[in-house]
Protein backbone atom coordinates (compact mmCIF):
# COMPACT_ATOMS: atom_id res chain seq x y z
CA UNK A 1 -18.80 -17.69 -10.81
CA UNK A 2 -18.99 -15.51 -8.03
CA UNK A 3 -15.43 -14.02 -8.28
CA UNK A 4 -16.82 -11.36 -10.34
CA UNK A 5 -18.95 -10.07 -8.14
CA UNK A 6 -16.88 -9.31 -5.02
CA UNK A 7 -15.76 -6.08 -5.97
CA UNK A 8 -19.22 -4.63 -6.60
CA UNK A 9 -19.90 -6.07 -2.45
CA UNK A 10 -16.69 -4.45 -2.14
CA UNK A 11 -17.34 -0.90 -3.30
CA UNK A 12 -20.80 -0.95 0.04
CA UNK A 13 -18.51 -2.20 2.17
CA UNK A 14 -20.32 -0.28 5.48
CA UNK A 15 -16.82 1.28 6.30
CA UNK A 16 -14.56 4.26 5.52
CA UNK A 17 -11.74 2.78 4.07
CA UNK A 18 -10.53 6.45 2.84
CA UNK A 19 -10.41 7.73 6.31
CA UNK A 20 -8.47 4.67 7.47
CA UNK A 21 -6.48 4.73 4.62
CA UNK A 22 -5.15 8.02 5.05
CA UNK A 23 -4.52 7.38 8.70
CA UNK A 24 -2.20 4.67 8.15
CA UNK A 25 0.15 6.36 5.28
CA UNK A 26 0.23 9.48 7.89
CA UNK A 27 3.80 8.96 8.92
CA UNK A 28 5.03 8.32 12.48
CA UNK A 29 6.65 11.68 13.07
CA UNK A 30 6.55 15.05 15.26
CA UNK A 31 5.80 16.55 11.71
CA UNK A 32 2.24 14.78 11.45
CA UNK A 33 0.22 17.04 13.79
CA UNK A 34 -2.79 15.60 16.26
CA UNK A 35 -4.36 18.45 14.20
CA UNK A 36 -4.78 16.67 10.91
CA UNK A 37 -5.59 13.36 12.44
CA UNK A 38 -8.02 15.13 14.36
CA UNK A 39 -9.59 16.15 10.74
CA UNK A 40 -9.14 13.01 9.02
CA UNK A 41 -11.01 10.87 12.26
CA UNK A 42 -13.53 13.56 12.70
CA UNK A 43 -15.61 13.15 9.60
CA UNK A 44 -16.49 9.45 10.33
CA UNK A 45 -18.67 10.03 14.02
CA UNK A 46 -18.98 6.07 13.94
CA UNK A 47 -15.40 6.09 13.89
CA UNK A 48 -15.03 8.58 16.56
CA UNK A 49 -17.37 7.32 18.95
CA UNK A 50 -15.76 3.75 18.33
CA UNK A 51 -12.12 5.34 19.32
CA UNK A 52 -13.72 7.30 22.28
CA UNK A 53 -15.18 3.71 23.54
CA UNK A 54 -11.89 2.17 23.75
CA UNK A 55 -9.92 5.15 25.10
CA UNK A 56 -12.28 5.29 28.24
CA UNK A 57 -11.69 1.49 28.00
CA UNK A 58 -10.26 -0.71 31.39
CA UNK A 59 -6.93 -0.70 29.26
CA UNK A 60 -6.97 3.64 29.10
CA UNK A 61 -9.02 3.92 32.17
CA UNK A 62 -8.31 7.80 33.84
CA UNK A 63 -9.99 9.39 36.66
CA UNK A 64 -12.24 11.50 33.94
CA UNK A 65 -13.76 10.44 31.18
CA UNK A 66 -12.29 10.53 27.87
CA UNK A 67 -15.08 13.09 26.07
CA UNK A 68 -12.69 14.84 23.09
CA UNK A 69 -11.04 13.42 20.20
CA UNK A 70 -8.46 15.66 20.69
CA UNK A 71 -8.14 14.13 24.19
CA UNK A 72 -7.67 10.80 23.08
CA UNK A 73 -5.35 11.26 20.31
CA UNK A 74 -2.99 12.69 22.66
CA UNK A 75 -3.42 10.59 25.04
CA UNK A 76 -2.58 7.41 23.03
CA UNK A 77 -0.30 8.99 20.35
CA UNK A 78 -0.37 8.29 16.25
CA UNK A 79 0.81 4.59 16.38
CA UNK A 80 -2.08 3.49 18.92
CA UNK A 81 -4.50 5.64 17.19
CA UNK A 82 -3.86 3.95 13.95
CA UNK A 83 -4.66 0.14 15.04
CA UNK A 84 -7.74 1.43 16.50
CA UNK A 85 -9.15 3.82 13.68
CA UNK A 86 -8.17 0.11 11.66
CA UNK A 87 -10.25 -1.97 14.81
CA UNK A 88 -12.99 0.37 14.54
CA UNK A 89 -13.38 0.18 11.21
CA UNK A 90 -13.33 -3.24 10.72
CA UNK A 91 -16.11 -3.66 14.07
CA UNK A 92 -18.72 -1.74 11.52
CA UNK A 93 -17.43 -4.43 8.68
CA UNK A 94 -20.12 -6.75 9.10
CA UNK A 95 -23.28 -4.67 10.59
CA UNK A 96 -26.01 -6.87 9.57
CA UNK A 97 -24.17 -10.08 10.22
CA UNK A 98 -22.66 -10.05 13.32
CA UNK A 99 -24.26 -13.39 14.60
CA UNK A 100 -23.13 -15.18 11.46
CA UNK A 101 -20.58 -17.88 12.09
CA UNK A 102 -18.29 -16.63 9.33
CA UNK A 103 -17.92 -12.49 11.30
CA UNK A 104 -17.29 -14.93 14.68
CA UNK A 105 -14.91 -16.65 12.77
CA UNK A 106 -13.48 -14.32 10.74
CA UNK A 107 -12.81 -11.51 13.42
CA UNK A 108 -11.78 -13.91 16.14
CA UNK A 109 -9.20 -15.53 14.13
CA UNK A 110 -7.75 -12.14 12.53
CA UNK A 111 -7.82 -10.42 16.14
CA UNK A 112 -5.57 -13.33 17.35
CA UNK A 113 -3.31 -13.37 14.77
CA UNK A 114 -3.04 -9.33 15.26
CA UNK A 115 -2.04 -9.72 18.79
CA UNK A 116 0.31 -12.47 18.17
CA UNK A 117 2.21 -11.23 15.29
CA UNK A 118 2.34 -7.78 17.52
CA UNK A 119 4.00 -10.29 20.56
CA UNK A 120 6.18 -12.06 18.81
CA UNK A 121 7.61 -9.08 17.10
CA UNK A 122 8.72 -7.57 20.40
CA UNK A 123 9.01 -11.15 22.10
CA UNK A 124 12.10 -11.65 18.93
CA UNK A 125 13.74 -8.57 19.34
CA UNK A 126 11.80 -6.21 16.66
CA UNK A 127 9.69 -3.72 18.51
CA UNK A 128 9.99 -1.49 15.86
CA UNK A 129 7.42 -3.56 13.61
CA UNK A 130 5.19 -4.30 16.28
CA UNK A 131 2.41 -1.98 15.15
CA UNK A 132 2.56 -3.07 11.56
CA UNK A 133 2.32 -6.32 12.40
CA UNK A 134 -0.73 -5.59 14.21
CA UNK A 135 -2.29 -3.90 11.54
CA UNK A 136 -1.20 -6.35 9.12
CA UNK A 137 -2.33 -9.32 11.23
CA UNK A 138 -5.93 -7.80 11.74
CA UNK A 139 -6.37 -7.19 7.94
CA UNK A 140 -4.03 -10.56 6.16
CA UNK A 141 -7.72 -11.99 5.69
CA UNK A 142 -9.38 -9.52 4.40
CA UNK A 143 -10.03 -11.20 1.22
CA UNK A 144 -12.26 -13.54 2.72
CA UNK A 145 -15.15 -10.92 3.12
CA UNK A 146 -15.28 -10.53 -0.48
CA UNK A 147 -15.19 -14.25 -1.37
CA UNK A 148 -17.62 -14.99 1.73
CA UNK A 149 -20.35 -12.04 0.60
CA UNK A 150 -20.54 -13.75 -3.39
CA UNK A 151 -21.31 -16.82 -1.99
CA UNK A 152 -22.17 -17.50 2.25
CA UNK A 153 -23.75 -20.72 2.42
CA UNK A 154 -20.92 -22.31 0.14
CA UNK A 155 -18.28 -20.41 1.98
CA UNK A 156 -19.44 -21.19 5.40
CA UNK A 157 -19.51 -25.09 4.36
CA UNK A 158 -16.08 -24.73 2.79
CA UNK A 159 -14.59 -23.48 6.22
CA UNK A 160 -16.01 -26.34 8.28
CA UNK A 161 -14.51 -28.75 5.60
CA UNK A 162 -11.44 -27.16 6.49
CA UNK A 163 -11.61 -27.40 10.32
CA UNK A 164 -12.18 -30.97 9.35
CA UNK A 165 -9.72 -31.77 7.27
CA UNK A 166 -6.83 -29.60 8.02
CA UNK A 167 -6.59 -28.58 4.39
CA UNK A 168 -5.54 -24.83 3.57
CA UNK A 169 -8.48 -22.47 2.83
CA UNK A 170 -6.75 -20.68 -0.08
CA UNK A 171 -6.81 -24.24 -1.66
CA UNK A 172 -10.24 -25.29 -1.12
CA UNK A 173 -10.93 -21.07 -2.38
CA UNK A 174 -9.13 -22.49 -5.22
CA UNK A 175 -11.19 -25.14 -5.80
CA UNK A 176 -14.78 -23.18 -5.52
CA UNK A 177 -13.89 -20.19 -7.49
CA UNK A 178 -10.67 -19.98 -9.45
CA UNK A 179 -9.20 -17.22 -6.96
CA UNK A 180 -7.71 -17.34 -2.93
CA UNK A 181 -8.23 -14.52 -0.35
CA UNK A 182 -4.98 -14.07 -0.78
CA UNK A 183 -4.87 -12.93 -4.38
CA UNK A 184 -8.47 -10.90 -3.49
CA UNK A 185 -7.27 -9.40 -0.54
CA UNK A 186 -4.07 -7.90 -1.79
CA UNK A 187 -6.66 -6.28 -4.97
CA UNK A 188 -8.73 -4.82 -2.17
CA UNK A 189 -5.94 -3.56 -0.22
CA UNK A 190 -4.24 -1.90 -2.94
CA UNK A 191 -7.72 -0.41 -3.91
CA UNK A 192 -8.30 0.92 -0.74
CA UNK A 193 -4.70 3.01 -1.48
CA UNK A 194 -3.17 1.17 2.38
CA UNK A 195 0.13 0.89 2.58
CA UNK A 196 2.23 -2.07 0.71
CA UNK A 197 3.14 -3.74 3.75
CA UNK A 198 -0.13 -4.41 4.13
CA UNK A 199 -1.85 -5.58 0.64
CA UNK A 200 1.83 -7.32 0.42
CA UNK A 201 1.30 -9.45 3.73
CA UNK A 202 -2.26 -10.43 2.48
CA UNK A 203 -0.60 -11.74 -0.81
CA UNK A 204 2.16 -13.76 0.58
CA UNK A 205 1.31 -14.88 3.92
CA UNK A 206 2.00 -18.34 4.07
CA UNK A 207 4.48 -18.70 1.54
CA UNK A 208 7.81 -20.09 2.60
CA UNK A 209 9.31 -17.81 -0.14
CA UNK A 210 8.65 -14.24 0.32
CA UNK A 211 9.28 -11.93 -2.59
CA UNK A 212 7.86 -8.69 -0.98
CA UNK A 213 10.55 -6.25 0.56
CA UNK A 214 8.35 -6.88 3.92
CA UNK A 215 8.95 -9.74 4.36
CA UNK A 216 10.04 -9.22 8.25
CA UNK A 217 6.59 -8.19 8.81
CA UNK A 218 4.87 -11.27 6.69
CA UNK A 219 7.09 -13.67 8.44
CA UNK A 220 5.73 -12.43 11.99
CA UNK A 221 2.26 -12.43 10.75
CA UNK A 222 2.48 -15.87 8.46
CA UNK A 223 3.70 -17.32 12.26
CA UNK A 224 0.74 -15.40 13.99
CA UNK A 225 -1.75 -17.00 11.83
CA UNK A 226 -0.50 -20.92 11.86
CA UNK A 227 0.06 -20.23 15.29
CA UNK A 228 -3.86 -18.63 15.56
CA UNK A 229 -4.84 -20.99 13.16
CA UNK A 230 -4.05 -23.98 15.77
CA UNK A 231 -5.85 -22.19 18.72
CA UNK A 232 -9.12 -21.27 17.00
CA UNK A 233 -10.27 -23.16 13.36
CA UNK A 234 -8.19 -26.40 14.21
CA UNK A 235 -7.71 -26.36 18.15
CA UNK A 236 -8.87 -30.20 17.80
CA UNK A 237 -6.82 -31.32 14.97
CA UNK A 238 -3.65 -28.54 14.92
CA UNK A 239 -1.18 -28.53 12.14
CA UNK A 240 2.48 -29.58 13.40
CA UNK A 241 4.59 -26.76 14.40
CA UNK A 242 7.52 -28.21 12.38
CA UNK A 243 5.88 -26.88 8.85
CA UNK A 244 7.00 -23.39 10.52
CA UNK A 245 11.00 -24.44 10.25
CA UNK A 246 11.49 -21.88 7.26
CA UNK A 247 10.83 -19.06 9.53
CA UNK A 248 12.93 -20.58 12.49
CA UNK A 249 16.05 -18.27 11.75
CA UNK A 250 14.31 -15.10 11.23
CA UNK A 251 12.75 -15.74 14.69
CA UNK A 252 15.50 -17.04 16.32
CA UNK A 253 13.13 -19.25 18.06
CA UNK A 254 13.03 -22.88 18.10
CA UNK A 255 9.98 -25.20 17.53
CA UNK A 256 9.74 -26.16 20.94
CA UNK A 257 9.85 -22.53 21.99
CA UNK A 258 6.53 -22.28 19.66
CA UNK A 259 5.30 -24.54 21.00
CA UNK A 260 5.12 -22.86 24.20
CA UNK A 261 4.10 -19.98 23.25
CA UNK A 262 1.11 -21.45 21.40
CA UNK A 263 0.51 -23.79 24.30
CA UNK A 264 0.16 -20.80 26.94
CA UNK A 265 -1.37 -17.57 24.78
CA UNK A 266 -4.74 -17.85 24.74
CA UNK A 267 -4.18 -17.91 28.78
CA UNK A 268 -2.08 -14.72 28.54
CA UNK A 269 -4.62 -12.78 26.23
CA UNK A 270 -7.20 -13.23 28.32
CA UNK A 271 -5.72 -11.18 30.23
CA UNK A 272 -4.78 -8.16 28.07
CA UNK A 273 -7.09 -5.45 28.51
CA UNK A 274 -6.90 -4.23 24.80
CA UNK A 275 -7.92 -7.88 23.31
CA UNK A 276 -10.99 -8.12 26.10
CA UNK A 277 -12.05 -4.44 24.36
CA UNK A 278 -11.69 -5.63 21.31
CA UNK A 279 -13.66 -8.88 21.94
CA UNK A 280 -16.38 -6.64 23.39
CA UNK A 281 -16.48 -4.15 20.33
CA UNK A 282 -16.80 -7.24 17.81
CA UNK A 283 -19.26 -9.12 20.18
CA UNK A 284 -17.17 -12.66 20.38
CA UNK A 285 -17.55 -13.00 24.09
């Protein structure tokens, strides 16, 4: 029933998914000039004032203040800009419901999972796909706006039935509407023109068998979010590690390595500058 009408939600979404989109298919090269992204950030002054913010943040802190956009750019370079042009975006997602349990919920849980699939890319050996995992992390959700705005009080209820229960959202989605967040997400993504890795990861995170030529980056971000999953929606009845065994020899980690990881992050995030920022800009202290 309400399926239908996520797209039209979709289309007011209080963000400039053009400018963000643009931004991320700008490629990671000498060729793409500060200039342009410069022109593309510009336009958006939320979105510049937002970048500003965190560039004078603890994590970028200088003995003067960060004032130009040029400034910044530079002073992070193209890959850093990118994850926060898609942070700062996604901070003005939800402007008139930011004390909502679903936006605490929603943000906290996808922040996580960014971090973590960003750590355990470089923690295995593939610090090349660190910054897509980010990315892709921070947006694998994204369908659940969509599915949440049709229908809050039902959607809000379905996600404290799974808390309870332990049962996967994109089955109890199922259930209420016909459609998961992953199946809506990877129509928004694609809609938005982002890049396949990312509508690809918000398709098949999860799945044991991974069709999408990404699947490096889905299997780092389908870890990140059991792994998130456990320390945030079902900290007091977690899912056992040993459903993440598919995944084992792409990691080259072993379950009880997991199992230390998951045991001690929250502790080690709390101390990265970046994630305090972005817990700040999304107001989930």
């Amino acid at each position: 029933m309400a399926v239908k009408n996520y797209a039209q939600y979709l289309n007011n979404i209080p963000v400039m998914p053009d400018v963000a989109s643009k931004v991320l298919n700008m490629a990671d090269s000498k060729d793409s000039s500060f200039q342009s992204l410069e022109d593309l950030i510009k336009v958006d002054p939320g979105l510049t004032s937002r970048i500003l913010r965190i560039a004078n943040s603890a994590m970028y802190a200088r003995q003067k203040e960060v004032t130009q956009l040029r400034t910044a750019i530079t002073l992070l370079g193209l890959k850093t800009i990118k994850n926060l042009v898609i942070l700062a975006t996604g901070a003005s997602l939800f402007a008139a419901s930011k004390q909502t349990p679903f936006y605490h919920f929603f943000w906290r849980h996808s922040i996580i999972t960014a971090f973590l699939a960003r750590d355990l890319a470089i923690k295995t050996g593939k610090r090349g796909l660190a910054d897509e995992a980010f990315v892709a992390g921070l947006l694998h959700n994204i369908g659940q706006v969509a599915l949440y705005f049709s229908d809050r009080e039902n959607y809000e209820k379905m996600l404290i039935e799974a808390g309870t229960t332990g049962q996967r959202i994109s089955e109890l989605e199922e259930g209420l509407y016909g459609v998961n967040h992953k199946t809506v997400g990877h129509s928004v993504l694609s809609a938005w023109n982002f890049p396949t890795v990312y509508a690809d990861t918000a398709h098949e995170h999860g799945n044991n068998n991974i069709t999408s030529e990404h699947k490096q980056v889905i299997i780092l971000v389908s870890t990140a979010d059991f792994l998130a999953s456990n320390l945030s929606l079902l900290k007091d009845n977690p899912k056992d590690l040993n459903l993440l065994q598919p995944f084992l020899p792409f990691l080259g980690l072993s379950i009880a390595a997991l199992a230390v990881i998951q045991g001690e992050y929250m502790g080690q995030l709390n101390q990265d500058k970046l994630f305090l920022e972005c817990q700040d800009l999304f107001n989930l202290n």
